[in-house]
PDB file of N, CA and C in Angstrom:
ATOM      1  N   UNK A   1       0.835  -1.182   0.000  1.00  0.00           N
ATOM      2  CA  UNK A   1       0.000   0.000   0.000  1.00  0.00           C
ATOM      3  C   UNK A   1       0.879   1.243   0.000  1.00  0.00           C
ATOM      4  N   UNK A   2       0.579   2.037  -0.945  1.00  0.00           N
ATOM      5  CA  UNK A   2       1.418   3.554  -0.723  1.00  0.00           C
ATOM      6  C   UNK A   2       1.274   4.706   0.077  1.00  0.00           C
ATOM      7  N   UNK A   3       2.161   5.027   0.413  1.00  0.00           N
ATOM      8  CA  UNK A   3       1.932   5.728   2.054  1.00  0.00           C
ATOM      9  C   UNK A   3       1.965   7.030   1.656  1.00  0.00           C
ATOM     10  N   UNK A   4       1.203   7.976   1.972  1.00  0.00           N
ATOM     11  CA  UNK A   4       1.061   9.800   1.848  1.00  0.00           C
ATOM     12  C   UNK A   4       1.930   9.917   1.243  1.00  0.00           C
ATOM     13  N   UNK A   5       3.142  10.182   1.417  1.00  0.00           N
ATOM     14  CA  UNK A   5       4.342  10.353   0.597  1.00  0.00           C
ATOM     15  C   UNK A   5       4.669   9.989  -0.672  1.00  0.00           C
ATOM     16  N   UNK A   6       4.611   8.605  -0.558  1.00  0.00           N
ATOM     17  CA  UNK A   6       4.452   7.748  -1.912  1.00  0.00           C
ATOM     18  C   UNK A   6       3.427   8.677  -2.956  1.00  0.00           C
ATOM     19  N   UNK A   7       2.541   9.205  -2.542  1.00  0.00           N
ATOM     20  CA  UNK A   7       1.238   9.224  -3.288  1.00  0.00           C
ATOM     21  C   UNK A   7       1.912  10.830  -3.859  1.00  0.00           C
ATOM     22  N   UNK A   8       2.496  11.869  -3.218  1.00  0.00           N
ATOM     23  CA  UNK A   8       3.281  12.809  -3.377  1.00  0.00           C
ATOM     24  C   UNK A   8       3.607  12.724  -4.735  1.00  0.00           C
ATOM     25  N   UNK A   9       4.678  11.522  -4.648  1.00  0.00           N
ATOM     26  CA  UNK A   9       5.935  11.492  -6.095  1.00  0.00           C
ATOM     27  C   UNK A   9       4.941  10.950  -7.005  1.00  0.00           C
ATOM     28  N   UNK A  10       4.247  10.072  -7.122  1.00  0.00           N
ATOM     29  CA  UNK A  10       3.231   9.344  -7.935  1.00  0.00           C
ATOM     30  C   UNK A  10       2.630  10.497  -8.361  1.00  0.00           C
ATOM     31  N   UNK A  11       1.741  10.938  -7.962  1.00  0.00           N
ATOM     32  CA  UNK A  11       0.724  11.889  -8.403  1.00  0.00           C
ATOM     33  C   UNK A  11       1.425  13.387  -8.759  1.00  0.00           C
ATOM     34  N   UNK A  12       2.371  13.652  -8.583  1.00  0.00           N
ATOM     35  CA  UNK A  12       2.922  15.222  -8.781  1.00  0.00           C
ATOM     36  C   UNK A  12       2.395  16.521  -7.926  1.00  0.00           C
ATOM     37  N   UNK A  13       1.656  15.945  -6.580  1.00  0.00           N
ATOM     38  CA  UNK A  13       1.541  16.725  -5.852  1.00  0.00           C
ATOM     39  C   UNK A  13       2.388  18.119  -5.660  1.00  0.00           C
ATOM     40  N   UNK A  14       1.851  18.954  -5.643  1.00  0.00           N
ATOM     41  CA  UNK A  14       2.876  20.374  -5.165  1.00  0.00           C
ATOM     42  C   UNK A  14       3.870  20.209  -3.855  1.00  0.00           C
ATOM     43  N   UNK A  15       4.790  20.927  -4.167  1.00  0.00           N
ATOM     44  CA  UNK A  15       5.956  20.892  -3.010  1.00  0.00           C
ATOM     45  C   UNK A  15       5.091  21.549  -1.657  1.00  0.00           C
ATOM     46  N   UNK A  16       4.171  22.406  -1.698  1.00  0.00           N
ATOM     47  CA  UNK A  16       3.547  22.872  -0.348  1.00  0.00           C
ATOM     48  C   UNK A  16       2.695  21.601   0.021  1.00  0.00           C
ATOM     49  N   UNK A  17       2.161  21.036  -0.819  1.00  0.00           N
ATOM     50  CA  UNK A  17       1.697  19.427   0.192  1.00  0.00           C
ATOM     51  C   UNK A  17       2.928  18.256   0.630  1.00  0.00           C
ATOM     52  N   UNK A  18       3.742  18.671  -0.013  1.00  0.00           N
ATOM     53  CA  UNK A  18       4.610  17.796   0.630  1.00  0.00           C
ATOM     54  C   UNK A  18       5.733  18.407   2.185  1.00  0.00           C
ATOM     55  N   UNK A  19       5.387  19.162   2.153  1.00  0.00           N
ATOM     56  CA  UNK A  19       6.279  19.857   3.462  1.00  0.00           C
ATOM     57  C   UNK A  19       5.050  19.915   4.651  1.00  0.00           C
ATOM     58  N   UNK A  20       3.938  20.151   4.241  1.00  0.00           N
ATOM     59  CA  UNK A  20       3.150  20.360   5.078  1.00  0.00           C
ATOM     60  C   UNK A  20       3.183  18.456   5.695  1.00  0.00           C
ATOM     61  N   UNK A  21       3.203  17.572   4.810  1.00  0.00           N
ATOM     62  CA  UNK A  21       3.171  16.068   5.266  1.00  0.00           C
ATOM     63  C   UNK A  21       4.021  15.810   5.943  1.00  0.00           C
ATOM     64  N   UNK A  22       5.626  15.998   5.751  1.00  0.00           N
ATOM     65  CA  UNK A  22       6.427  15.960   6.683  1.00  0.00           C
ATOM     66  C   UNK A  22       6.720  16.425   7.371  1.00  0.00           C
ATOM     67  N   UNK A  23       6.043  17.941   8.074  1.00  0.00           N
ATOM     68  CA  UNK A  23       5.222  18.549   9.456  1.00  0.00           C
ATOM     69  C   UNK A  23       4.397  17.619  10.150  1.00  0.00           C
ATOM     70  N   UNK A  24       3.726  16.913   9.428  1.00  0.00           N
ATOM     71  CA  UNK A  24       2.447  16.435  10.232  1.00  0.00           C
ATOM     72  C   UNK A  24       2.789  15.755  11.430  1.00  0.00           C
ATOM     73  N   UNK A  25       4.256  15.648  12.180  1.00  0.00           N
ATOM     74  CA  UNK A  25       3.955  14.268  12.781  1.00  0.00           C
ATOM     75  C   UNK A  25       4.805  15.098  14.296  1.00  0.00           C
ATOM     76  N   UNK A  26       5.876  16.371  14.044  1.00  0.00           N
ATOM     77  CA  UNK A  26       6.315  17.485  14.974  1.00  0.00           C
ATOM     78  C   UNK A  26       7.206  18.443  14.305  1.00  0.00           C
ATOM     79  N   UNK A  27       7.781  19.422  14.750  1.00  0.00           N
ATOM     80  CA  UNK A  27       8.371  20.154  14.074  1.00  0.00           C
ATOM     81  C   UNK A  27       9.461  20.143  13.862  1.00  0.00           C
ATOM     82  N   UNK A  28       9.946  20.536  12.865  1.00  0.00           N
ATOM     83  CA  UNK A  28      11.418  20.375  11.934  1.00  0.00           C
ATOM     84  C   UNK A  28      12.305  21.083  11.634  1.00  0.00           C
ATOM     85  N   UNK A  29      13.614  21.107  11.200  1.00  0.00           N
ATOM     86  CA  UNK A  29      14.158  22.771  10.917  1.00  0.00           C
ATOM     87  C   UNK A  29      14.343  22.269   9.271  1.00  0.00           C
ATOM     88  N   UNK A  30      14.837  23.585   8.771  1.00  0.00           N
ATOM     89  CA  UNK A  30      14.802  23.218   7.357  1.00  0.00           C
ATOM     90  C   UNK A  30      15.677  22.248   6.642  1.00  0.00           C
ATOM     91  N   UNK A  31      16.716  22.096   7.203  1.00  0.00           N
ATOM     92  CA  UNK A  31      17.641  21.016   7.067  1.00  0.00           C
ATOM     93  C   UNK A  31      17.077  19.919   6.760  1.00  0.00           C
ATOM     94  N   UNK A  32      16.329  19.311   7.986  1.00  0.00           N
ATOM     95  CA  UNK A  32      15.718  18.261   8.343  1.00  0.00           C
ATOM     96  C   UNK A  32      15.040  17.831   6.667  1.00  0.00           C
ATOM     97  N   UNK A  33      13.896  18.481   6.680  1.00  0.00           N
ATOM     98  CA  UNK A  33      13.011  18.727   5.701  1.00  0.00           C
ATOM     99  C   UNK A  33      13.954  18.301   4.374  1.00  0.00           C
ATOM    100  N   UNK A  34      14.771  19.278   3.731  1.00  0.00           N
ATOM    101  CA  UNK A  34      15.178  18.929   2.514  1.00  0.00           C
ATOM    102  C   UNK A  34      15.983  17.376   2.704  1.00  0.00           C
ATOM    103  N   UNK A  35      16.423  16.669   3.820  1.00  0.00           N
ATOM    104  CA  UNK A  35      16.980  15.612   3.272  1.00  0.00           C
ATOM    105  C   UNK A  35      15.642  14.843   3.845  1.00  0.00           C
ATOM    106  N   UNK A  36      14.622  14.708   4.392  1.00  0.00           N
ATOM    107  CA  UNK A  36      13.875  14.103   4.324  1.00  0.00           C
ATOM    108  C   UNK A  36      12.965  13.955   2.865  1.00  0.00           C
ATOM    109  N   UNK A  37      12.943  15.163   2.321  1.00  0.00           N
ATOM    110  CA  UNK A  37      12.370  15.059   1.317  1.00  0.00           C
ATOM    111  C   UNK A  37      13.200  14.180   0.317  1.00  0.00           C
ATOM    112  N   UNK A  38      14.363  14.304  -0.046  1.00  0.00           N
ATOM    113  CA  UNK A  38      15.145  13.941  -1.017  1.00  0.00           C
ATOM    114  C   UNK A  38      15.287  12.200  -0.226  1.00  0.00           C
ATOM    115  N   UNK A  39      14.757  11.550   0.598  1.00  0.00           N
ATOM    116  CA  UNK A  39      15.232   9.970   0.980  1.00  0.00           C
ATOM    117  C   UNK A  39      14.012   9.416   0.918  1.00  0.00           C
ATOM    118  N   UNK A  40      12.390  10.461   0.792  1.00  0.00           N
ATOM    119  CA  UNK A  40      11.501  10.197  -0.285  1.00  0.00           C
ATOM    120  C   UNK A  40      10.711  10.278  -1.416  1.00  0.00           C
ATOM    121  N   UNK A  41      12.332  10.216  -2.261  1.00  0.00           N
ATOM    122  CA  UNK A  41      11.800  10.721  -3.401  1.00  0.00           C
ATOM    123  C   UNK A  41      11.399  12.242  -4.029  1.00  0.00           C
ATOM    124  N   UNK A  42      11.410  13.047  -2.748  1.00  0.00           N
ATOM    125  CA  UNK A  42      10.881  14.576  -3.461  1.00  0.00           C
ATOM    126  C   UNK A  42      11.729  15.617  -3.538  1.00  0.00           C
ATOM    127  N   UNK A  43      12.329  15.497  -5.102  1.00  0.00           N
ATOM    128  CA  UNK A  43      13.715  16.432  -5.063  1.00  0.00           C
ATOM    129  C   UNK A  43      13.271  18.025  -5.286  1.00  0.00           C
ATOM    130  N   UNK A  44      13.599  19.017  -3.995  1.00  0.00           N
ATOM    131  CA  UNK A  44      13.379  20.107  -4.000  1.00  0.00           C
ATOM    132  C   UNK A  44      14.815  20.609  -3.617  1.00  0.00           C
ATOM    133  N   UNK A  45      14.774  21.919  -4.388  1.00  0.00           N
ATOM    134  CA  UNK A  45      16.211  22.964  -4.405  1.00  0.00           C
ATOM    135  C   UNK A  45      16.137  23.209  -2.606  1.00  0.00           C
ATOM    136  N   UNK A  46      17.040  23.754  -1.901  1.00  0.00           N
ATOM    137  CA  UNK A  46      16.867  24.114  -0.580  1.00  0.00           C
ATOM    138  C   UNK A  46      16.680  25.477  -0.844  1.00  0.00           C
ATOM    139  N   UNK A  47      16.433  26.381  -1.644  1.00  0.00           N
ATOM    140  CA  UNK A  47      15.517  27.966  -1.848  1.00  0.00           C
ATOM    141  C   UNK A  47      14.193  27.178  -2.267  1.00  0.00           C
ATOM    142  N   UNK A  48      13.798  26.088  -2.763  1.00  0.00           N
ATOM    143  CA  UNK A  48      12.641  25.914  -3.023  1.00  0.00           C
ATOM    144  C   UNK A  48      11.611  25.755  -1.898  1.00  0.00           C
ATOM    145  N   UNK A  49      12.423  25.237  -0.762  1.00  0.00           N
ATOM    146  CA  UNK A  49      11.644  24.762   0.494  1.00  0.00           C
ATOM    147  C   UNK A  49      11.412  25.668   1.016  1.00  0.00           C
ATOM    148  N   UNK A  50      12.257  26.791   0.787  1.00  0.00           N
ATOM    149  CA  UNK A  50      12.462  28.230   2.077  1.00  0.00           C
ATOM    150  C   UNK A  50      11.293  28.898   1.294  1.00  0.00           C
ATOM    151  N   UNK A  51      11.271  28.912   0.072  1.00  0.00           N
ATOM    152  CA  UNK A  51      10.278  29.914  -0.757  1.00  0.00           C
ATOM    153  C   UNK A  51       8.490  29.347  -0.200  1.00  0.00           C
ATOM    154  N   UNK A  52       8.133  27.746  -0.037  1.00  0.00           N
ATOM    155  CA  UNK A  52       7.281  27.049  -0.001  1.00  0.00           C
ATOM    156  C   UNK A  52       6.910  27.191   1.288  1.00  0.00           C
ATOM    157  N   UNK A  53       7.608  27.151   2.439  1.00  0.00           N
ATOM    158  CA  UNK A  53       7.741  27.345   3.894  1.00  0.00           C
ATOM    159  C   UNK A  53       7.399  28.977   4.132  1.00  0.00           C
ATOM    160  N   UNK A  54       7.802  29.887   3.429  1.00  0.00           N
ATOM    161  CA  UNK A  54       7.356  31.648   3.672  1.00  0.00           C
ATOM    162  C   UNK A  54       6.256  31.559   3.212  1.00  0.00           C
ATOM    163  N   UNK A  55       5.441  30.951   2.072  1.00  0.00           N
ATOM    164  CA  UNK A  55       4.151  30.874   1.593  1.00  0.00           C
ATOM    165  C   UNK A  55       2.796  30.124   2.526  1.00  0.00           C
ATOM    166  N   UNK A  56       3.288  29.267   3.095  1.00  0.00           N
ATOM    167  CA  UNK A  56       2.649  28.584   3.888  1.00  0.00           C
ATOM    168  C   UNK A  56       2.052  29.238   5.120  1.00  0.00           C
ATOM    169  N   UNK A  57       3.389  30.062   5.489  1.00  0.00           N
ATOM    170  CA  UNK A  57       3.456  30.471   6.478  1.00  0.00           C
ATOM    171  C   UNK A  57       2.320  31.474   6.425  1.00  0.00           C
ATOM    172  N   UNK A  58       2.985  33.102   5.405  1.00  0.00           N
ATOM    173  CA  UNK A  58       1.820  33.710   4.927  1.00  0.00           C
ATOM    174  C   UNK A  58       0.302  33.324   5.103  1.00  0.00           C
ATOM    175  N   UNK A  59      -0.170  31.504   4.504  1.00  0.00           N
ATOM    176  CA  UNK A  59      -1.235  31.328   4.424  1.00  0.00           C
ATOM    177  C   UNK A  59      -1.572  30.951   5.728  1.00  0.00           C
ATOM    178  N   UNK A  60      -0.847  30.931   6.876  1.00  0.00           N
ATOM    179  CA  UNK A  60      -1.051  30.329   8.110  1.00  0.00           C
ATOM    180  C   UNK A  60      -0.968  29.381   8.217  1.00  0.00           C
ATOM    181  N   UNK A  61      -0.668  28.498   7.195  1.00  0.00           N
ATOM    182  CA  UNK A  61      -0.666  27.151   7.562  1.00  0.00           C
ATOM    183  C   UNK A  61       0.607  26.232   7.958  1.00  0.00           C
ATOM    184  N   UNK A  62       1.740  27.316   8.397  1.00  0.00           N
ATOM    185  CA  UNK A  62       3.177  27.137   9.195  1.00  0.00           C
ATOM    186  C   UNK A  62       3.222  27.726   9.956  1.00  0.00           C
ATOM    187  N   UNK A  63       3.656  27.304  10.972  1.00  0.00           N
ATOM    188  CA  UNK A  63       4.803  28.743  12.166  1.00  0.00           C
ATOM    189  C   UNK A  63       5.781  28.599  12.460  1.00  0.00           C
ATOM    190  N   UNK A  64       7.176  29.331  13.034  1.00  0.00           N
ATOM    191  CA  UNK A  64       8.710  28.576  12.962  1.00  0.00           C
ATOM    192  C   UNK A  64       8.464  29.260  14.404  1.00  0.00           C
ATOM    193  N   UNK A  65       9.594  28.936  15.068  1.00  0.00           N
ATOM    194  CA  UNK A  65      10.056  29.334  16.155  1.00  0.00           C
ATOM    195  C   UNK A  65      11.727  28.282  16.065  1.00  0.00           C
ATOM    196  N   UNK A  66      12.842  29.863  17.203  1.00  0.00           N
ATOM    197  CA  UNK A  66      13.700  29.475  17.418  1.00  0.00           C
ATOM    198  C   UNK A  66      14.268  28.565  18.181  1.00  0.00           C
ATOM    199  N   UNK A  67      14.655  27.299  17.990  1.00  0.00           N
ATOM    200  CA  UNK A  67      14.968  26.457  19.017  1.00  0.00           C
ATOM    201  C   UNK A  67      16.511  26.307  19.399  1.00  0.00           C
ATOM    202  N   UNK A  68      17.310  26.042  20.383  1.00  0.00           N
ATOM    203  CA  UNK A  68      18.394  25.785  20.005  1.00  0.00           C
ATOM    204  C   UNK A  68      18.833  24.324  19.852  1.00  0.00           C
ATOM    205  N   UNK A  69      20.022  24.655  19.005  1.00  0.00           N
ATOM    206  CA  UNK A  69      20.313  23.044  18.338  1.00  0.00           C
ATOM    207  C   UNK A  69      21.128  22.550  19.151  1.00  0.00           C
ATOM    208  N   UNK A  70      21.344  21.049  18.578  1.00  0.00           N
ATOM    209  CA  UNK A  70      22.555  20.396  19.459  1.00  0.00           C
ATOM    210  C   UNK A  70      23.966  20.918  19.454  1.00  0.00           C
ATOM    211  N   UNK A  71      24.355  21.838  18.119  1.00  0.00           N
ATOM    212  CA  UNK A  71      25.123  22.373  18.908  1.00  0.00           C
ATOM    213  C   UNK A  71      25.384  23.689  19.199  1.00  0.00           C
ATOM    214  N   UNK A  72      24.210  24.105  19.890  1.00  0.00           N
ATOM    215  CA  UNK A  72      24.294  25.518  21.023  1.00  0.00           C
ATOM    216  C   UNK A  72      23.657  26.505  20.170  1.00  0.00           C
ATOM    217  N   UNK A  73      23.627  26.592  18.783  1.00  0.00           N
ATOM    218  CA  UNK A  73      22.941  27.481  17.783  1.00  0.00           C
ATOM    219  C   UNK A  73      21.533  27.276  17.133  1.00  0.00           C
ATOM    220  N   UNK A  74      20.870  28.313  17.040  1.00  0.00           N
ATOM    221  CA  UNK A  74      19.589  28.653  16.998  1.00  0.00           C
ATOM    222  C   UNK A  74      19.218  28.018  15.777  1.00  0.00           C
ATOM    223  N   UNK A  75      18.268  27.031  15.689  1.00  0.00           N
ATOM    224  CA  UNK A  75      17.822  26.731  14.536  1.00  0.00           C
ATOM    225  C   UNK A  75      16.376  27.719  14.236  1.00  0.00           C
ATOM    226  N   UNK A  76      15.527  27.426  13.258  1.00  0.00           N
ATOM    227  CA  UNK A  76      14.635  27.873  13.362  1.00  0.00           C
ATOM    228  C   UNK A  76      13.898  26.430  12.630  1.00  0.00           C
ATOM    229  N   UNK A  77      12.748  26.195  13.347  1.00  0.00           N
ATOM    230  CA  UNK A  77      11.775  24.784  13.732  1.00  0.00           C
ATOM    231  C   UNK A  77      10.358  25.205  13.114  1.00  0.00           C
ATOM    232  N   UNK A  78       9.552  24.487  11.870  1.00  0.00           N
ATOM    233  CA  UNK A  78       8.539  24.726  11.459  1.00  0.00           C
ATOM    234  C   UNK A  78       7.371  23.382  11.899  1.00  0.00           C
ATOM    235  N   UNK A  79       6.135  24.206  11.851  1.00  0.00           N
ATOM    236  CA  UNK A  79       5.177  23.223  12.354  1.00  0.00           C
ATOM    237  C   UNK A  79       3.617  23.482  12.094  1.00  0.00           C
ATOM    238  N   UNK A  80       3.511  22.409  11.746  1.00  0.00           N
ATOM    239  CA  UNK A  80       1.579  22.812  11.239  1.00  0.00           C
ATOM    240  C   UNK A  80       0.925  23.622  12.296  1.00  0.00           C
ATOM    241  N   UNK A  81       0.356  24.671  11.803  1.00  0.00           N
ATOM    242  CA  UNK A  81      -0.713  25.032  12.566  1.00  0.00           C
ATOM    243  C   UNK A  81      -2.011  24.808  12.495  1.00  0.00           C
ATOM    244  N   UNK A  82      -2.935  24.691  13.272  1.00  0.00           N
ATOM    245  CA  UNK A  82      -4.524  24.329  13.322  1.00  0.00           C
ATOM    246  C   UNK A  82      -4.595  24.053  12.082  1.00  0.00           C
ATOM    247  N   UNK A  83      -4.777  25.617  11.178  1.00  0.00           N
ATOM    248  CA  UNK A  83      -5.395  25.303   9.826  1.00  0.00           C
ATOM    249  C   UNK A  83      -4.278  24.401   9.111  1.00  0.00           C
ATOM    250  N   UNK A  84      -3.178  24.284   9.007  1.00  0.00           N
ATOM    251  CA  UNK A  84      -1.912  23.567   8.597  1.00  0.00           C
ATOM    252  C   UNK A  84      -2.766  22.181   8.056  1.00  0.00           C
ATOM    253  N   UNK A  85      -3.522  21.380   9.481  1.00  0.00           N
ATOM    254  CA  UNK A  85      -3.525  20.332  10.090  1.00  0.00           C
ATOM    255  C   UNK A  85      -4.901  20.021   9.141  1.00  0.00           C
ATOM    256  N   UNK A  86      -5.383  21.054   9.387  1.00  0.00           N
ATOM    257  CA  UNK A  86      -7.147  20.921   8.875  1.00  0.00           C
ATOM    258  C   UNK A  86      -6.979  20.861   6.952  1.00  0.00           C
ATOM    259  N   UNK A  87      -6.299  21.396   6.301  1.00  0.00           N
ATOM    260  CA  UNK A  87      -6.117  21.435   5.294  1.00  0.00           C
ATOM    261  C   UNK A  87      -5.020  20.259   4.890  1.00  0.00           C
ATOM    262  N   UNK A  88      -4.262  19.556   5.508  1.00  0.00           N
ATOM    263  CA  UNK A  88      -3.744  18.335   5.200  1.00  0.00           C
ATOM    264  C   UNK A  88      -4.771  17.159   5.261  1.00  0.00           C
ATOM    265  N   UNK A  89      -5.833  16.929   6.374  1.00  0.00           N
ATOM    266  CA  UNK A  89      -7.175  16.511   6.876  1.00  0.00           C
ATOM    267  C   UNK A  89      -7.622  16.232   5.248  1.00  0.00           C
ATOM    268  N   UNK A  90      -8.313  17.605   4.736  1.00  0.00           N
ATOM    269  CA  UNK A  90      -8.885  17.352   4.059  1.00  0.00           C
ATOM    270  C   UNK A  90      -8.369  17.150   2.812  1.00  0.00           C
ATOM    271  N   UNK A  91      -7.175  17.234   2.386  1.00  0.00           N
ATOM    272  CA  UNK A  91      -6.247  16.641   1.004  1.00  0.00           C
ATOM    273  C   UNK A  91      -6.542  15.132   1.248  1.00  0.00           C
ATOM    274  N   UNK A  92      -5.753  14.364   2.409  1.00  0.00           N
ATOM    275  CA  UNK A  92      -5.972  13.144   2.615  1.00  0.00           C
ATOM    276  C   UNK A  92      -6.896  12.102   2.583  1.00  0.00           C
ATOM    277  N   UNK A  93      -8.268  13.099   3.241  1.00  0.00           N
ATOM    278  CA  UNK A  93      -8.856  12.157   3.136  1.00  0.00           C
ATOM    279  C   UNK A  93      -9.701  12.282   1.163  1.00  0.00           C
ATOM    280  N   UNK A  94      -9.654  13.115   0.462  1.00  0.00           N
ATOM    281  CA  UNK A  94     -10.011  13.312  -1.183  1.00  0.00           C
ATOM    282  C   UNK A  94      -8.520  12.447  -1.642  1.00  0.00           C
ATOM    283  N   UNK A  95      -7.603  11.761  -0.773  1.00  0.00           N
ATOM    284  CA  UNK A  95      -6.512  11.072  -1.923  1.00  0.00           C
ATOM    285  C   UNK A  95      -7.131   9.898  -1.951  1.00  0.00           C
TER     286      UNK A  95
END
């Protein structure tokens, strides 16, 4: 069976449904994100994610906050918000 992700690369989903999916589960820094994306399958530029992540955000459906990292420096950490959550909801359940 193909898992959310899977269904991503298959179908040609937009890069803003795919960042918002690999939010869904806690929050991430951008790092994270682009090699997660690229180990499934979803090759995005690292300005592509940052551009997709400010848009999201805009739409409310991200928020970052500064965390610090392991080592001692400030990452900045993205994460679905309400509507984030509610609008992944309803992609998923129309896949």
């Amino acid at each position: 069976m193909a898992t959310a992700t899977d269904r991503i690369h298959t179908t040609g989903q937009s890069a803003d449904l795919a960042l918002l999916r690999l939010l869904r589960d806690r929050p991430h820094p951008t790092e994270y994100l682009a090699t997660a994306a690229k180990t499934r399958g979803i090759f995005l530029y690292d300005v592509t994610i940052v551009e997709v992540l400010g848009r999201l955000m805009a739409e409310g459906l991200v928020e970052s906050e500064w965390v610090r990292g392991g080592n001692g420096l400030p990452q900045r950490h993205y994460r679905l918000t309400p509507a984030g959550e509610d609008r992944l909801r309803r992609v998923d359940v129309g896949s």
